[in-house]
C-alpha atoms as a PDB file:
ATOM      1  CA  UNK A   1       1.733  -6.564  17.603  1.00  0.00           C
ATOM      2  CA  UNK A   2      -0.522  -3.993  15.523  1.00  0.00           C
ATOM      3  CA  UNK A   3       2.303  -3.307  13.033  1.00  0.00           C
ATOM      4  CA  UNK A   4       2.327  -7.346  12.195  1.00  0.00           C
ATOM      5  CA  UNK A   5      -1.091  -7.588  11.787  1.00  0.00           C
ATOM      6  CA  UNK A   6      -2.069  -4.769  10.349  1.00  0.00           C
ATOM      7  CA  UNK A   7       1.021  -5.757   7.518  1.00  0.00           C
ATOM      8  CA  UNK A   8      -0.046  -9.524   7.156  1.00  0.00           C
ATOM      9  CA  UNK A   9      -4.011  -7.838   6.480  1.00  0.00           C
ATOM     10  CA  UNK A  10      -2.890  -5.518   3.920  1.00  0.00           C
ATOM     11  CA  UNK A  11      -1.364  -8.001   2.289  1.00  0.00           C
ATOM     12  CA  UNK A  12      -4.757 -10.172   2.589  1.00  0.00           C
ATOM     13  CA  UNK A  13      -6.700  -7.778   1.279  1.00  0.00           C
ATOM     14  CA  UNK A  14      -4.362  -7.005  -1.644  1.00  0.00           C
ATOM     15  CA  UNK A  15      -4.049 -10.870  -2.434  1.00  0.00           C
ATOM     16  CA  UNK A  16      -7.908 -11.431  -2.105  1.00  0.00           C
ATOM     17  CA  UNK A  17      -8.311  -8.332  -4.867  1.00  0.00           C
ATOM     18  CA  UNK A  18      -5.795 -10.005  -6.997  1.00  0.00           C
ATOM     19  CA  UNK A  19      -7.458 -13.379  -6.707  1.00  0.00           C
ATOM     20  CA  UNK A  20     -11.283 -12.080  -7.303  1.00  0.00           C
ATOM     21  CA  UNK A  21      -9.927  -9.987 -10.106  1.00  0.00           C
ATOM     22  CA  UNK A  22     -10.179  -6.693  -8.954  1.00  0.00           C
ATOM     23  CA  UNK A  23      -6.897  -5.921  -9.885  1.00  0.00           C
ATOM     24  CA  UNK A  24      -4.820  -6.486 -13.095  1.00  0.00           C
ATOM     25  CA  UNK A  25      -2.124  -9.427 -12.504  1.00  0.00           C
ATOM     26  CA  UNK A  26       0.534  -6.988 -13.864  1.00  0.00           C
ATOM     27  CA  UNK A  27       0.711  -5.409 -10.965  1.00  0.00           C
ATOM     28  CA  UNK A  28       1.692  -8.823  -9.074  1.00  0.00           C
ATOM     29  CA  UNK A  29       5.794  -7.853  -9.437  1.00  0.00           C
ATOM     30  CA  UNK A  30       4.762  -4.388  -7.472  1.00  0.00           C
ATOM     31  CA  UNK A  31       2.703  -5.972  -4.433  1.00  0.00           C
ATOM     32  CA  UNK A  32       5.048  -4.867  -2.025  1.00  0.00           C
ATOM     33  CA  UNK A  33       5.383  -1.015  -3.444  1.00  0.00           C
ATOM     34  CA  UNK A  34       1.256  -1.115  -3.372  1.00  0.00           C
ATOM     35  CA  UNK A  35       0.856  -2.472  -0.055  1.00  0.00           C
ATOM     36  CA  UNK A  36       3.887   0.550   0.520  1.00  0.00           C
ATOM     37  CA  UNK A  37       1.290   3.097  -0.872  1.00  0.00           C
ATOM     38  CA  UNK A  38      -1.815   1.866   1.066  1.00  0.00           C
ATOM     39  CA  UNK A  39       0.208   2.251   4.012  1.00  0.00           C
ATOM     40  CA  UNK A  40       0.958   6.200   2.638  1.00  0.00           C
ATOM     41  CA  UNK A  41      -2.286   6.587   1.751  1.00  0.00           C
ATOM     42  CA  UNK A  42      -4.160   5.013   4.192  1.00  0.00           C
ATOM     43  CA  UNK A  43      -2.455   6.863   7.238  1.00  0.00           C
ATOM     44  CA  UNK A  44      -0.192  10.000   6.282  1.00  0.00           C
ATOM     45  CA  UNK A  45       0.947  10.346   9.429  1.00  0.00           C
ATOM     46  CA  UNK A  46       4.894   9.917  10.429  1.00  0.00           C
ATOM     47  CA  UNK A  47       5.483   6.443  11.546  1.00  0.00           C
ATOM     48  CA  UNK A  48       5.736   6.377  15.255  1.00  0.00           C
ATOM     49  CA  UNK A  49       8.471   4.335  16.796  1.00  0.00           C
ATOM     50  CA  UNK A  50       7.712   0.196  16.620  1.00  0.00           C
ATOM     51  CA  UNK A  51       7.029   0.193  20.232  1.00  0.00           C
ATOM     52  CA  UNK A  52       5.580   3.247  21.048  1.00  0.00           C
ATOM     53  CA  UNK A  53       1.592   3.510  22.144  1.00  0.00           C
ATOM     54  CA  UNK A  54       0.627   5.923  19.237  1.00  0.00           C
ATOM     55  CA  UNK A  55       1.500   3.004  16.759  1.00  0.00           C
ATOM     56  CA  UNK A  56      -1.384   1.386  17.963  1.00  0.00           C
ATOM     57  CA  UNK A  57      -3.395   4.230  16.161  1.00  0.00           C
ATOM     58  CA  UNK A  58      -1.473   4.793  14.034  1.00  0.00           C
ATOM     59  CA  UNK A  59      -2.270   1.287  12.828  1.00  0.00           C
ATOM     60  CA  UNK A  60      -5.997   1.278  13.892  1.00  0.00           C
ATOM     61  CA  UNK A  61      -6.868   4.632  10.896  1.00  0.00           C
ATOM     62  CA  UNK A  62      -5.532   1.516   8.347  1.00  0.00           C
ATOM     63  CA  UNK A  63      -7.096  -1.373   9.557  1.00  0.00           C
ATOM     64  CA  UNK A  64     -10.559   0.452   9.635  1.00  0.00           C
ATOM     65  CA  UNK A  65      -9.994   1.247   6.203  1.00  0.00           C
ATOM     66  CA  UNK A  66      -9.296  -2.178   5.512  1.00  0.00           C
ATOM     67  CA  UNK A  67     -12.350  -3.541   7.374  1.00  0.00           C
ATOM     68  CA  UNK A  68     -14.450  -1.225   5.305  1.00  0.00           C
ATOM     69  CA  UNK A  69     -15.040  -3.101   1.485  1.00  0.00           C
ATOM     70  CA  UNK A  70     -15.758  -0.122  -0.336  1.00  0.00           C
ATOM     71  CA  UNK A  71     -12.763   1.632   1.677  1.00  0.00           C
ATOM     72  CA  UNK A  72     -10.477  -1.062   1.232  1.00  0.00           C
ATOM     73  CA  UNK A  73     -11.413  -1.491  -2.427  1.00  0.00           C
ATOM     74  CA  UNK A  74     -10.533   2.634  -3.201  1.00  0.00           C
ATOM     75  CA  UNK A  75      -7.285   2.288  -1.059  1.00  0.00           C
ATOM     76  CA  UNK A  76      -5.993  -0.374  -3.028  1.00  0.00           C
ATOM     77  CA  UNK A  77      -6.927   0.818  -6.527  1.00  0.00           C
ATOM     78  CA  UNK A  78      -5.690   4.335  -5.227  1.00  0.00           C
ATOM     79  CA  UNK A  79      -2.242   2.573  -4.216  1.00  0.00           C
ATOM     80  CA  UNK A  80      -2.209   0.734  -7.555  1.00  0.00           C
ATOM     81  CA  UNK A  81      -2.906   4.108  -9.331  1.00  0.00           C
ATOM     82  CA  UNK A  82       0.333   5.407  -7.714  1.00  0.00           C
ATOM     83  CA  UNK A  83       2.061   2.672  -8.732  1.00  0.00           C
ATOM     84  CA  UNK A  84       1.303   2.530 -12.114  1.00  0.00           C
ATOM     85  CA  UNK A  85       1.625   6.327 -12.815  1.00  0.00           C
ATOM     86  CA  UNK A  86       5.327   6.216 -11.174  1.00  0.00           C
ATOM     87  CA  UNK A  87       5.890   2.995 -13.431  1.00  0.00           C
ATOM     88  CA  UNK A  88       4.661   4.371 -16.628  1.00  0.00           C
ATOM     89  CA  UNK A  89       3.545   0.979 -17.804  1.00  0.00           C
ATOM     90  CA  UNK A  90       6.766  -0.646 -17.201  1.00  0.00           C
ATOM     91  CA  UNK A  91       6.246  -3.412 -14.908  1.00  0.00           C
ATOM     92  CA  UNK A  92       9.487  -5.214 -15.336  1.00  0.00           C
ATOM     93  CA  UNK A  93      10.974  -6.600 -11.955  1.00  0.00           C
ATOM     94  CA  UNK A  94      14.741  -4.823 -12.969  1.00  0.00           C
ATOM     95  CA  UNK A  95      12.609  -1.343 -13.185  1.00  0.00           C
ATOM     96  CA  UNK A  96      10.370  -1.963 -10.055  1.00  0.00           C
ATOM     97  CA  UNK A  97      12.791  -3.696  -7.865  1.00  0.00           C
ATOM     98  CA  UNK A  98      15.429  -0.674  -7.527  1.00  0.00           C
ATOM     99  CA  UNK A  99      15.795   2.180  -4.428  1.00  0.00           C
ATOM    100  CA  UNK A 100      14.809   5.412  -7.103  1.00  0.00           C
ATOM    101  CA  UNK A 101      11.363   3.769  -8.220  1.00  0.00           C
ATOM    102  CA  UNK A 102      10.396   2.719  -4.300  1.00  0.00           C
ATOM    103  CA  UNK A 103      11.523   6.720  -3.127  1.00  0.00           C
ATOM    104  CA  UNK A 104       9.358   7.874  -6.370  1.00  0.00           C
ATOM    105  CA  UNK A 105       6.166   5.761  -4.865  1.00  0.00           C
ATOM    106  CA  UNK A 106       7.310   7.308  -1.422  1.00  0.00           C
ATOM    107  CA  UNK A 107       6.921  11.106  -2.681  1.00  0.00           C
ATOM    108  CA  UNK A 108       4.316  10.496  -5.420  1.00  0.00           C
ATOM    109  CA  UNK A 109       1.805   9.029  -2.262  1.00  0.00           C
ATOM    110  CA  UNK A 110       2.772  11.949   0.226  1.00  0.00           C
ATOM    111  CA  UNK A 111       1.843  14.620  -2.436  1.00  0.00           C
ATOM    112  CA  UNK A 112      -1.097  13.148  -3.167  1.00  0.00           C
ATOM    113  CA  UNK A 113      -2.098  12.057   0.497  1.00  0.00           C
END
């Protein structure tokens, strides 16, 4: 269950940023590839298997982040920093929505994590 919840938080916490204006709205077509870097950058451990025990922590290292305001605040705007330097300012969906931009987030976040 941690992998669920942990997910459906992240994307709380990213909506709740977008909502109090924490975060531009042109990063809205990229939600998924930030919550994608949080996850990177919150924990960059190798994903354990699904149903494995060491999920559980695996999961725990991002939900205290999240917990955390000032954490949780730096995570996102670190994620959204990824983002935006692997977008170079081009948010259009047809640019964000293919496989090469989604692997560039993938190696741009494990350099930097």
């Amino acid at each position: 269950m941690e992998p669920y919840y942990t997910a459906a938080f992240s994307l709380y916490v990213l909506e709740k940023a977008f909502r109090s204006g924490r975060l531009e709205p042109k990063y809205k077509p990229a939600r998924f590839h930030i919550l994608l870097a949080m996850r990177i950058l919150g924990n960059p451990a190798q994903l354990s298997p699904m149903n494995s025990h060491a999920m559980e922590k695996y999961c725990e290292a991002i939900n205290d982040l999240l917990w955390s305001p000032i954490d949780s605040d730096q995570l996102i705007e670190g994620a959204a920093a990824a983002v935006d330097d692997v977008a170079k300012g081009n948010f259009h969906r047809d640019n964000i929505r293919t496989l090469p931009f989604t692997e560039n987030i993938i190696t741009y976040c494990r350099k930097g994590a």
